[in-house]
C-alpha atoms as a PDB file:
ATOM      1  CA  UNK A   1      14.054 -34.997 -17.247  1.00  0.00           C
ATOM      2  CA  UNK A   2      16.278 -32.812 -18.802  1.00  0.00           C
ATOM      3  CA  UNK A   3      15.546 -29.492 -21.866  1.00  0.00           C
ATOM      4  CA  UNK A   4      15.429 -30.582 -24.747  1.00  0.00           C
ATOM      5  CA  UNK A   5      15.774 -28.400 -28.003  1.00  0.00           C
ATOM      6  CA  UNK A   6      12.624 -26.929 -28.358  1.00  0.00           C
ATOM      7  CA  UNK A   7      12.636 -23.669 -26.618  1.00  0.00           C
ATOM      8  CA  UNK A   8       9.549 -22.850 -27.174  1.00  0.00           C
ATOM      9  CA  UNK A   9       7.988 -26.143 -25.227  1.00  0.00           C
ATOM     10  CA  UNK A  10      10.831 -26.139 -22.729  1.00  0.00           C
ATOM     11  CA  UNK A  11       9.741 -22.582 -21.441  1.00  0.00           C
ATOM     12  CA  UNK A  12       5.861 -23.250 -21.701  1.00  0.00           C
ATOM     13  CA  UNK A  13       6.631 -26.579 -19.129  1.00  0.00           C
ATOM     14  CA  UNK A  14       8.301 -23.961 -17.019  1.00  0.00           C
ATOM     15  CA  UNK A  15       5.155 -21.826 -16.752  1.00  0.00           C
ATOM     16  CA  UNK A  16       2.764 -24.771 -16.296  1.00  0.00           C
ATOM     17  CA  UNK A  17       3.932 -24.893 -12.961  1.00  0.00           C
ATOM     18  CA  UNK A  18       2.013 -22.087 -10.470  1.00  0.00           C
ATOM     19  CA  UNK A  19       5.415 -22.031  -8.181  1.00  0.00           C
ATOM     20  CA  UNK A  20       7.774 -21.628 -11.320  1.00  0.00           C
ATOM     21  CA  UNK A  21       5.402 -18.507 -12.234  1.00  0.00           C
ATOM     22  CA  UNK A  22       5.756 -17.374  -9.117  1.00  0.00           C
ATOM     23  CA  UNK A  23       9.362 -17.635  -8.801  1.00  0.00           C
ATOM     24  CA  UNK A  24      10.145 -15.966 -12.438  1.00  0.00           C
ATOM     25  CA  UNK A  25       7.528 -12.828 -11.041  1.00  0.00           C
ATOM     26  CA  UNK A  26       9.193 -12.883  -7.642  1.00  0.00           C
ATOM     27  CA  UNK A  27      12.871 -12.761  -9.684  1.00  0.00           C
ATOM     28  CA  UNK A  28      11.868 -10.420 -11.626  1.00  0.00           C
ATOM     29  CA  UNK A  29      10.973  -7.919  -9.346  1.00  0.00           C
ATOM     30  CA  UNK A  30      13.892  -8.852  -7.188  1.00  0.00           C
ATOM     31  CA  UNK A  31      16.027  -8.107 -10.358  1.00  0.00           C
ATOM     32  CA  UNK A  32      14.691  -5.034 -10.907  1.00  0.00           C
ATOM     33  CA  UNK A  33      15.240  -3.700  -7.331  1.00  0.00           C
ATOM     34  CA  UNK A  34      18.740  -5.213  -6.809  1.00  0.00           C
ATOM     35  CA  UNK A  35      19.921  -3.711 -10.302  1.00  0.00           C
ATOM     36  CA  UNK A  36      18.900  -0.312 -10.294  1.00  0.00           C
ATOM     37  CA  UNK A  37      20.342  -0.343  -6.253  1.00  0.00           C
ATOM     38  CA  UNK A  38      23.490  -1.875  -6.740  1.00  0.00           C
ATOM     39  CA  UNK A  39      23.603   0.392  -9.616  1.00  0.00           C
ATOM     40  CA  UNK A  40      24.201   3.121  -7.390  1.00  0.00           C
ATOM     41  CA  UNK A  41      26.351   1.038  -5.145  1.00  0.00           C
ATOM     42  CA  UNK A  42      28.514   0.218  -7.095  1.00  0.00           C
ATOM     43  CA  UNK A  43      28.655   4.332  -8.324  1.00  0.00           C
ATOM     44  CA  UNK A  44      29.091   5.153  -5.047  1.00  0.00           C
ATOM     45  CA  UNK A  45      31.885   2.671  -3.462  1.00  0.00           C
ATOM     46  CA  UNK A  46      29.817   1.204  -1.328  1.00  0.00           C
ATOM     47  CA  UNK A  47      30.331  -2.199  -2.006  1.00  0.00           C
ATOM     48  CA  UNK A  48      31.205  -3.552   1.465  1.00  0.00           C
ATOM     49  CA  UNK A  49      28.042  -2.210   3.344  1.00  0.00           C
ATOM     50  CA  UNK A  50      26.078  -3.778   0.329  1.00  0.00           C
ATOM     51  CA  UNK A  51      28.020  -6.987   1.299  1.00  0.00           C
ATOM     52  CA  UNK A  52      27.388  -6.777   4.940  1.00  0.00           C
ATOM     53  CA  UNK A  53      24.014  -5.811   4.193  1.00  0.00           C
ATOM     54  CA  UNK A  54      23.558  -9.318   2.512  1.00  0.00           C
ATOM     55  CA  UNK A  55      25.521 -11.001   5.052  1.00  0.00           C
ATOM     56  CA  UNK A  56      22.755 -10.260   7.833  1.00  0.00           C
ATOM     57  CA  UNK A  57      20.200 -11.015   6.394  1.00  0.00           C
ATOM     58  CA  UNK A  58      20.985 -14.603   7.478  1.00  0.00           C
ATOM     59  CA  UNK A  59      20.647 -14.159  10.915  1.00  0.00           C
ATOM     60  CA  UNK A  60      17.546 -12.313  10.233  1.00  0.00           C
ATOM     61  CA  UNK A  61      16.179 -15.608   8.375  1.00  0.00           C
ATOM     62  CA  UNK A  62      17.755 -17.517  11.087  1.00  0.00           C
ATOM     63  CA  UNK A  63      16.185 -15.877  13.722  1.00  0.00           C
ATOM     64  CA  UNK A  64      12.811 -16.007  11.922  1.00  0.00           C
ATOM     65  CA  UNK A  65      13.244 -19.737  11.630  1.00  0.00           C
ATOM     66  CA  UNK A  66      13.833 -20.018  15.333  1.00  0.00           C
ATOM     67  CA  UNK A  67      10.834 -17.967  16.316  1.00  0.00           C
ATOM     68  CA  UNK A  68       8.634 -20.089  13.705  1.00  0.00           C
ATOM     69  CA  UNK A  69       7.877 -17.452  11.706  1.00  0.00           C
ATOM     70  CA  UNK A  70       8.521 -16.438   7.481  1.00  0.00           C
ATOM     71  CA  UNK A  71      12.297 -16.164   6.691  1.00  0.00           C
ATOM     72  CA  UNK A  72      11.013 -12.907   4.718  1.00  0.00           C
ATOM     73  CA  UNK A  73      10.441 -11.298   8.308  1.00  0.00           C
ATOM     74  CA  UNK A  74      13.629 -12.224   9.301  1.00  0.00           C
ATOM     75  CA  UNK A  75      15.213 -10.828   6.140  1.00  0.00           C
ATOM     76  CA  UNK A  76      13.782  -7.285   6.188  1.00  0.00           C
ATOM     77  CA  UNK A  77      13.438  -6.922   9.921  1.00  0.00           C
ATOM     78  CA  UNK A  78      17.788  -7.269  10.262  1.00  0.00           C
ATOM     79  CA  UNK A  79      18.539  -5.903   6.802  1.00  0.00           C
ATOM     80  CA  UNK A  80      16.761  -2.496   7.292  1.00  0.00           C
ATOM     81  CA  UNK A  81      17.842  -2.099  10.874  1.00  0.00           C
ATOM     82  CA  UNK A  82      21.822  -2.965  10.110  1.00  0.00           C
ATOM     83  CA  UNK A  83      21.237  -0.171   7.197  1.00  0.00           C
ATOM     84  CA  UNK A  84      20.256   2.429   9.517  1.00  0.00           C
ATOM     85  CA  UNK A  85      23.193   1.594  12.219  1.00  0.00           C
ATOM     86  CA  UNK A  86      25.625   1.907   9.416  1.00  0.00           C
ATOM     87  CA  UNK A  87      23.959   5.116   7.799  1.00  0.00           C
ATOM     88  CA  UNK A  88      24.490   7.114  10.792  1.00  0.00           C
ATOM     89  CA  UNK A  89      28.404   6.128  10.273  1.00  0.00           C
ATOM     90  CA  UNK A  90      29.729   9.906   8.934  1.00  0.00           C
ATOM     91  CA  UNK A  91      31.290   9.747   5.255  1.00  0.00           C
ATOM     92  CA  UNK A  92      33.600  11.926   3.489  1.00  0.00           C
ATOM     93  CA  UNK A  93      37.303  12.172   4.230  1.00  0.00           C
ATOM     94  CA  UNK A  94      39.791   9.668   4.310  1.00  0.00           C
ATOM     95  CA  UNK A  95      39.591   9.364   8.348  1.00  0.00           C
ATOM     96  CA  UNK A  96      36.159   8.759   8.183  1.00  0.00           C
ATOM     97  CA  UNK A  97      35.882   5.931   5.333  1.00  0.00           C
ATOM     98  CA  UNK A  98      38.915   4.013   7.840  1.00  0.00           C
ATOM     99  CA  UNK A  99      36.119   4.747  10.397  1.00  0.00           C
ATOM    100  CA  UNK A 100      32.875   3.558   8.367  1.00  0.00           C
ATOM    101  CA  UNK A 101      34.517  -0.147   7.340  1.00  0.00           C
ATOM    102  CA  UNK A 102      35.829  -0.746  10.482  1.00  0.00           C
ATOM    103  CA  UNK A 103      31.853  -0.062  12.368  1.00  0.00           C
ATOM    104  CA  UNK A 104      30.630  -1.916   8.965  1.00  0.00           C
ATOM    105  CA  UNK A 105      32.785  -4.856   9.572  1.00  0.00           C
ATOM    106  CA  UNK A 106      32.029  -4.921  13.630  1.00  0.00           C
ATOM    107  CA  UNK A 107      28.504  -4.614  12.789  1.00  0.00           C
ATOM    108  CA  UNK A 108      28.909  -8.204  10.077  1.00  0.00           C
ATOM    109  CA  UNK A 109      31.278 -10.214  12.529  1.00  0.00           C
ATOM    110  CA  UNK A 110      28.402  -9.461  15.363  1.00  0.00           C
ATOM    111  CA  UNK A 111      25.274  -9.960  12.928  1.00  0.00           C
ATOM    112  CA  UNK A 112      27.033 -13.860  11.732  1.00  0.00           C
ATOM    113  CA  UNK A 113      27.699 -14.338  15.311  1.00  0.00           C
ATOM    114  CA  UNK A 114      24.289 -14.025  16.093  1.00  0.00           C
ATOM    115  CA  UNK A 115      23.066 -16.283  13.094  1.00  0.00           C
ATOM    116  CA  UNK A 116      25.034 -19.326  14.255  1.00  0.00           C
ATOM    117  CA  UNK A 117      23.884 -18.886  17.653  1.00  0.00           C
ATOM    118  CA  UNK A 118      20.430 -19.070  16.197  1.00  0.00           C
ATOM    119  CA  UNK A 119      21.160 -22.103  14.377  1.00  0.00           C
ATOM    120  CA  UNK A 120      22.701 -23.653  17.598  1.00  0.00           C
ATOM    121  CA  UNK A 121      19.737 -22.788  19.009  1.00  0.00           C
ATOM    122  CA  UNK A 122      17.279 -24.386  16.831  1.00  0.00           C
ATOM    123  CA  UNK A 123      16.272 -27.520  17.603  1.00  0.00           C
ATOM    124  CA  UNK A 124      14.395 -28.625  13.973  1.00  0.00           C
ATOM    125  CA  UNK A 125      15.872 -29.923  11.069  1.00  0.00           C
ATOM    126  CA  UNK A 126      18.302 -27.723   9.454  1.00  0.00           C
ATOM    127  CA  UNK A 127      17.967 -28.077   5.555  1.00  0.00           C
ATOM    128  CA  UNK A 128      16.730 -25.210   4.960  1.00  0.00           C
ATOM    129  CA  UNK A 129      20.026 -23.587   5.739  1.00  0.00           C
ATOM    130  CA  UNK A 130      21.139 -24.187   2.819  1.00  0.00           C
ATOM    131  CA  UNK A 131      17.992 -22.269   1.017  1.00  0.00           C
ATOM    132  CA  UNK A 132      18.662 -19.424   3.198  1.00  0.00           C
ATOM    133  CA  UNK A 133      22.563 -19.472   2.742  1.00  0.00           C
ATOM    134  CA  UNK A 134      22.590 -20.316  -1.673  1.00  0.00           C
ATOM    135  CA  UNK A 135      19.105 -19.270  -2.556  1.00  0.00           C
ATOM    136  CA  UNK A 136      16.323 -21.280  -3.608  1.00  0.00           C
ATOM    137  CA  UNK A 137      12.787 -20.808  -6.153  1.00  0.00           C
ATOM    138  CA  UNK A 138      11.078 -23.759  -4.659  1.00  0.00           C
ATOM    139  CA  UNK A 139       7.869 -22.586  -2.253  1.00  0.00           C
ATOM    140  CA  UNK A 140       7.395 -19.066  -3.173  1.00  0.00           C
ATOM    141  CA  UNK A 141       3.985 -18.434  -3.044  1.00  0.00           C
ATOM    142  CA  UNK A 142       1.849 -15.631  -4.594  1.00  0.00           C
ATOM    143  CA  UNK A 143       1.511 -13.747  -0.948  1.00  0.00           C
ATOM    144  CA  UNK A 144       5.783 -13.345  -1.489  1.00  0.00           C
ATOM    145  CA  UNK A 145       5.343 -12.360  -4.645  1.00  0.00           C
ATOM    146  CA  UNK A 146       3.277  -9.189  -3.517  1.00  0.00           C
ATOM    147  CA  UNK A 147       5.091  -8.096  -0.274  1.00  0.00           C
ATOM    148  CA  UNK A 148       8.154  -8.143  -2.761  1.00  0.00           C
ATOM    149  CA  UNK A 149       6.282  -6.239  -5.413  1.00  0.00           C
ATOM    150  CA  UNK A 150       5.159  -4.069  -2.950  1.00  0.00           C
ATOM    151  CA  UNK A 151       8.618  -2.877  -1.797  1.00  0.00           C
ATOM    152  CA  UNK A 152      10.051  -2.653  -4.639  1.00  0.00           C
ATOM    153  CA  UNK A 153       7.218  -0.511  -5.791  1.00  0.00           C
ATOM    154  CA  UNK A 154       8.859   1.880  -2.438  1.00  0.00           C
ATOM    155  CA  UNK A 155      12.215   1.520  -2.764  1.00  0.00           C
ATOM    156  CA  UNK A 156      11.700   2.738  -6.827  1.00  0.00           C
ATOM    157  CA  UNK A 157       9.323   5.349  -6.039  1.00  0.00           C
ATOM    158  CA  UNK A 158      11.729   6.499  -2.969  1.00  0.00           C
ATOM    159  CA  UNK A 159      14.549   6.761  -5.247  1.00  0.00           C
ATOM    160  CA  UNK A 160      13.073   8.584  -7.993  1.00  0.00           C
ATOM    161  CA  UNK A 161      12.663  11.317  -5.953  1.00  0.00           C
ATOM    162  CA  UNK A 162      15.995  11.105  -4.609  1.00  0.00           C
ATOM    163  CA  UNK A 163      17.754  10.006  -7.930  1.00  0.00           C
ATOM    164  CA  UNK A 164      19.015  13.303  -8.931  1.00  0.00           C
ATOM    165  CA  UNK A 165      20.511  14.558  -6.003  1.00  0.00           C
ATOM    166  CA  UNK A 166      22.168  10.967  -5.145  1.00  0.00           C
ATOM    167  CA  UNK A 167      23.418  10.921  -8.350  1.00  0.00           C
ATOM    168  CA  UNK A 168      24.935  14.357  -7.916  1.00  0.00           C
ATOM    169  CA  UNK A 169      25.931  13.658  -4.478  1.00  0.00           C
ATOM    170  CA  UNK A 170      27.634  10.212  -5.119  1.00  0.00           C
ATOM    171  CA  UNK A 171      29.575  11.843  -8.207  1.00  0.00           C
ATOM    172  CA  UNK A 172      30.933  15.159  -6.006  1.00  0.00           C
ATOM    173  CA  UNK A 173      29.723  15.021  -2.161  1.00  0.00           C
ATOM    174  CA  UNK A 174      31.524  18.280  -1.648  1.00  0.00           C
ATOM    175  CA  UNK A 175      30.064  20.081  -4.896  1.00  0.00           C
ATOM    176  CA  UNK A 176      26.623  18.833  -4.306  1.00  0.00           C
ATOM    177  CA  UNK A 177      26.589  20.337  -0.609  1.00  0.00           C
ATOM    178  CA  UNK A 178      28.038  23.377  -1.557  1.00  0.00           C
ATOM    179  CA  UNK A 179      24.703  23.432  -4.675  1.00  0.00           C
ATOM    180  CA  UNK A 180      22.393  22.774  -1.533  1.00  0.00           C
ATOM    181  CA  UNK A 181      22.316  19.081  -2.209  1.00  0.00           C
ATOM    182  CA  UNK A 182      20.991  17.271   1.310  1.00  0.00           C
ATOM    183  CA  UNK A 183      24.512  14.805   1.094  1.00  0.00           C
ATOM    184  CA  UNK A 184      24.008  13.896   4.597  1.00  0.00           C
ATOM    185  CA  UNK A 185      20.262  13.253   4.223  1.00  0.00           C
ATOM    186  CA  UNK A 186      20.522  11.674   0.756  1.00  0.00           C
ATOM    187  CA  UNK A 187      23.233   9.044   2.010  1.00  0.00           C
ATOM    188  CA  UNK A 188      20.999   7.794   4.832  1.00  0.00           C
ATOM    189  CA  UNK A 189      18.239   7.164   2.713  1.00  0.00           C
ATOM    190  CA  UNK A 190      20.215   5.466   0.375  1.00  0.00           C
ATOM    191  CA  UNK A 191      21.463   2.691   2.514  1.00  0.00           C
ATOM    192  CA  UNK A 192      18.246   2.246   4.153  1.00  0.00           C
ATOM    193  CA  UNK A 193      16.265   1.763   0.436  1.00  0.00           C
ATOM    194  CA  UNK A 194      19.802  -0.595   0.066  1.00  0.00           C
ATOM    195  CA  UNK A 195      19.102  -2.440   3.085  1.00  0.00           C
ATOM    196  CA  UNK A 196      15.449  -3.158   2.047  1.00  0.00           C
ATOM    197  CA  UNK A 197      16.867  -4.325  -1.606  1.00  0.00           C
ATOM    198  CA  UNK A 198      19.092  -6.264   0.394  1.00  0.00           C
ATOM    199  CA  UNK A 199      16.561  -8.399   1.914  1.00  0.00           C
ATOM    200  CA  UNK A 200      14.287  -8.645  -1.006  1.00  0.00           C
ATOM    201  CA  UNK A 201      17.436 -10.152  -3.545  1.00  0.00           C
ATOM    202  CA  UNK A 202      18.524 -12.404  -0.711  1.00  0.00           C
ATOM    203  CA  UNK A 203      15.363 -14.513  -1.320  1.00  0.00           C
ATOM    204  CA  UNK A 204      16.455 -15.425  -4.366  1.00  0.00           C
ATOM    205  CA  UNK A 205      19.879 -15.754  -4.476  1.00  0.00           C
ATOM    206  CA  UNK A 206      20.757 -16.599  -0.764  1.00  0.00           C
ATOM    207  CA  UNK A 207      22.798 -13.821   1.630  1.00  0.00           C
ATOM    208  CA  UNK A 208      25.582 -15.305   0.308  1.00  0.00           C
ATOM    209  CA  UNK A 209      25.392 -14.810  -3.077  1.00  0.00           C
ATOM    210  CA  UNK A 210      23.265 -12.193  -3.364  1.00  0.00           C
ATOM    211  CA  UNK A 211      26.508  -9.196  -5.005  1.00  0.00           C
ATOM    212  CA  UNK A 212      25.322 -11.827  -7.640  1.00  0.00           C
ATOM    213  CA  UNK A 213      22.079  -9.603  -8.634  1.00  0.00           C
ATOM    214  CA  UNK A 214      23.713  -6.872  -6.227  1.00  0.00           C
ATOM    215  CA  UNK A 215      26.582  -5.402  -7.945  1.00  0.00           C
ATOM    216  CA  UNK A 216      27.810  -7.928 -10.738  1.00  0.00           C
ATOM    217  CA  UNK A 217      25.288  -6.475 -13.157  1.00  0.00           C
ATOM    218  CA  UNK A 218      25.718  -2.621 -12.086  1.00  0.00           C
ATOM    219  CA  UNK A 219      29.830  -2.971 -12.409  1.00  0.00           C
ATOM    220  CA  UNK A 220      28.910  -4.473 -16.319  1.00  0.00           C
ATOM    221  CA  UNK A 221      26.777  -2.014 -17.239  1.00  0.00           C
ATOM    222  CA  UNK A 222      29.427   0.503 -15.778  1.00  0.00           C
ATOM    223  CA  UNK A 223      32.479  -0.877 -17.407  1.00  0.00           C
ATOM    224  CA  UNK A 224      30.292  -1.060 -20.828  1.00  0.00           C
ATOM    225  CA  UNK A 225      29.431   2.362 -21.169  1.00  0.00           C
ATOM    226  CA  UNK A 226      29.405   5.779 -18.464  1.00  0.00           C
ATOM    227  CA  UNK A 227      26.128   7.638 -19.850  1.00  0.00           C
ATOM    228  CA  UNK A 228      24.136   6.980 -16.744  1.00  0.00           C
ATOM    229  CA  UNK A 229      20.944   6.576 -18.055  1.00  0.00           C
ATOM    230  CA  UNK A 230      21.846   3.818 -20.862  1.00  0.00           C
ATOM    231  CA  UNK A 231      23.674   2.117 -17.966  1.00  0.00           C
ATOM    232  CA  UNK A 232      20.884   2.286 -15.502  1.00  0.00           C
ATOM    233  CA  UNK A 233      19.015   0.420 -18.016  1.00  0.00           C
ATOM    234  CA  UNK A 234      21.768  -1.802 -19.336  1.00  0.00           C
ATOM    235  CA  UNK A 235      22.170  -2.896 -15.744  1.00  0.00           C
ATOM    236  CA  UNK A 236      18.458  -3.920 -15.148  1.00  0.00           C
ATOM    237  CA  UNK A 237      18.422  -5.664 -18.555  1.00  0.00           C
ATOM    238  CA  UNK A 238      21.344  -7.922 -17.212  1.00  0.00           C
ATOM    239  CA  UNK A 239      19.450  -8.864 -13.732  1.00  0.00           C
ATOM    240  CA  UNK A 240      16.700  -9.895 -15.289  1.00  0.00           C
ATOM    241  CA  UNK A 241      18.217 -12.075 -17.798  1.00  0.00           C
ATOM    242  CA  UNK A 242      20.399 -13.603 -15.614  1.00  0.00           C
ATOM    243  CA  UNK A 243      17.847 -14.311 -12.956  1.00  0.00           C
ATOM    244  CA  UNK A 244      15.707 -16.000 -15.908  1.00  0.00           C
ATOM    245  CA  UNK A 245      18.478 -18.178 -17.095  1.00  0.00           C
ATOM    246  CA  UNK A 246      19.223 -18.736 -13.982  1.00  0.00           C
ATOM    247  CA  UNK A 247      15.756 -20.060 -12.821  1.00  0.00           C
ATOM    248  CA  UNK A 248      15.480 -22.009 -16.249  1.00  0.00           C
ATOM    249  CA  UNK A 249      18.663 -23.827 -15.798  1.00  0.00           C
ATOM    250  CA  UNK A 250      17.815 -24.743 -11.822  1.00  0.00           C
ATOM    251  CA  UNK A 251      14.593 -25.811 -13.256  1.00  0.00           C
ATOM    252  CA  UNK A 252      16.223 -29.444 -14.726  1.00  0.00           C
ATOM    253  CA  UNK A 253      19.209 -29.323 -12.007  1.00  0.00           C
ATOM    254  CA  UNK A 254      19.309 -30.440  -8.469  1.00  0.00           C
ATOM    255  CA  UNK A 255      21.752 -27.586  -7.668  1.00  0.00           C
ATOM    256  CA  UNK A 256      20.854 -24.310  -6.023  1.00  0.00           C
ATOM    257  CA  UNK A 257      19.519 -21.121  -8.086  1.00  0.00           C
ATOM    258  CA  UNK A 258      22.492 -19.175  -6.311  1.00  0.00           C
ATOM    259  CA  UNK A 259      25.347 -21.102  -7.744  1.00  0.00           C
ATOM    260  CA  UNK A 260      23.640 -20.557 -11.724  1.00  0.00           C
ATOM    261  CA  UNK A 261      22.428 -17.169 -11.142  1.00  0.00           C
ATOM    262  CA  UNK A 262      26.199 -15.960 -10.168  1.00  0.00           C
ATOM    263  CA  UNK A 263      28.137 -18.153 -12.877  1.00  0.00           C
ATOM    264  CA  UNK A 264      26.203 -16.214 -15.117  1.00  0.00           C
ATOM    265  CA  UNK A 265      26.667 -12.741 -14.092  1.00  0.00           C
ATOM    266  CA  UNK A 266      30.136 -13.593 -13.423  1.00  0.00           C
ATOM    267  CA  UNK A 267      30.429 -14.615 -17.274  1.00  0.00           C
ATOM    268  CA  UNK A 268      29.213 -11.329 -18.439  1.00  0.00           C
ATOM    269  CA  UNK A 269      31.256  -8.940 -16.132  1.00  0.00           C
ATOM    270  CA  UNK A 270      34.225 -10.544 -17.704  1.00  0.00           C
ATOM    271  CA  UNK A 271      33.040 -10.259 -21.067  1.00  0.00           C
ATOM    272  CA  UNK A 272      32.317  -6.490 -20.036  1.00  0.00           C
ATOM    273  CA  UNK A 273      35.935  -6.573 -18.775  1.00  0.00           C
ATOM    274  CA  UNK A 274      37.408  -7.990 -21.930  1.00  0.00           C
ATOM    275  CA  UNK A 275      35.484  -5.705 -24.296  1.00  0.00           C
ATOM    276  CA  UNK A 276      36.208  -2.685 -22.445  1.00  0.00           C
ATOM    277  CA  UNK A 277      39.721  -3.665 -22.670  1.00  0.00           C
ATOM    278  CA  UNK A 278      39.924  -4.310 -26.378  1.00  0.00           C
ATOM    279  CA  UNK A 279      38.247  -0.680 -26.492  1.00  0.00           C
ATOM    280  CA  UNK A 280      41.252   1.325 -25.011  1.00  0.00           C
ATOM    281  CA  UNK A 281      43.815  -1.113 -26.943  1.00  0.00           C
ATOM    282  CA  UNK A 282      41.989   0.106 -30.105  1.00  0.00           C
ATOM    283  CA  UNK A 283      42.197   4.180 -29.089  1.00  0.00           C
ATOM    284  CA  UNK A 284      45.866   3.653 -28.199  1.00  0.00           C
ATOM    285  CA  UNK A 285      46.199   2.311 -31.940  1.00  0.00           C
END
């Protein structure tokens, strides 16, 4: 059975259901987390440790699946310990960023390696791959929603108190050391809190998709407007709306949550694209 025009009784059939109310908490929170991370991310360039960062994590649920155990295990256990290996990598000049992608990308090739020996490995049926790989709301139950509540409540509190100095850190490295700023310190931490936001998104989304909550709504907020604050914010607003139209629209569809949740953000970031474009075409007039 499909929508049907009244919006009102179309989202109160959503919320009948205790595993849809679990799903719009648990993408909620993940929206939350991924957005104000990425956010950051995104501000600091690093994109392709985010996206390695996602790719592990299916190993991680692979390997959880083979041991018999929650894929949210899995998730955190390989996400968290691939952030620390690549926050030890040294940043800063141009040597060293040829230096971080090419550990970064040893460290992804190695991590997928292990995931399809895992799958080769397991001996049980193997739809659930799929879940792990595109993202799925089906089966999340209320002890999910809490672990993920719980570290998000963490990761936030972790980064306000390192906010201000990432933020000056990420905008001028060499300024903010030269102020006293921890750079070193403050980059680790980062990309561990990342790793953990990581993990939490990919439950939602899939590893594969998850730059969907990751950066796609950070780089719109960016390319709408530079005051950091009203971006922050701008950027959270976007998760959260797209997870919810995402999960409403996988609701009456057989297709994965992934596939809607990205279309969407996708949709906007253009939009972002397009308006920020039309912007400097009207200065230059």
């Amino acid at each position: 059975m499909g929508p049907s025009w009244n919006l009102i009784a179309d989202i109160r059939e959503l919320w009948s259901f205790p595993f849809m109310v679990n799903a719009f908490r648990a993408g909620t929170i993940v929206a939350v987390a991924a957005a104000t991370m990425g956010w950051f991310m995104v501000l600091r360039r690093q994109t392709f440790a985010g996206h390695t960062l996602a790719v592990i994590g299916f190993p991680g649920a692979a390997g959880a699946t083979l041991l018999g155990v929650s894929a949210i295990y899995g998730y955190f256990t390989f996400c968290v310990a691939a952030a620390l290996v690549i926050a030890v990598i040294p940043r800063g000049g141009h040597g060293e960023f040829g230096h971080e992608s090419a550990v970064t990308g040893t460290v992804q090739a190695f991590a997928l390696a292990c995931g399809y020996l895992f799958i080769a490995l397991y001996k049980g049926f193997l739809n659930g791959i799929n879940a792990l790989l595109f993202g799925t709301f089906l089966g999340i139950t209320t002890g999910q929603v809490v672990v993920l509540a719980a570290v998000t409540v963490v990761v936030l509190a972790a980064l306000a108190v390192l906010g201000r100095p990432l933020l000056f850190a990420s905008i001028d490295p060499i300024v903010a050391g030269a102020r006293g700023v921890p750079v070193r310190a403050a980059s680790v931490a980062f990309v561990v809190l990342l790793g953990a936001a990581v993990a939490e998104a990919s439950q939602i989304t899939g590893t594969l998709l998850v730059f969907a909550l990751l950066v796609m709504p950070a780089a719109t907020a960016q390319a709408l407007t530079a005051r950091p604050p009203l971006s922050l914010a701008l950027a959270i607003l976007i998760a959260v709306v797209v997870t919810w139209l995402g999960l409403g629209i996988a609701y009456y569809s057989v297709y994965p949550i992934g596939f809607f949740v990205t279309t969407i953000a996708f949709a906007l970031y253009v939009l972002a694209q397009v308006t920020a474009w039309l912007r400097r075409v009207g200065r230059l007039r």
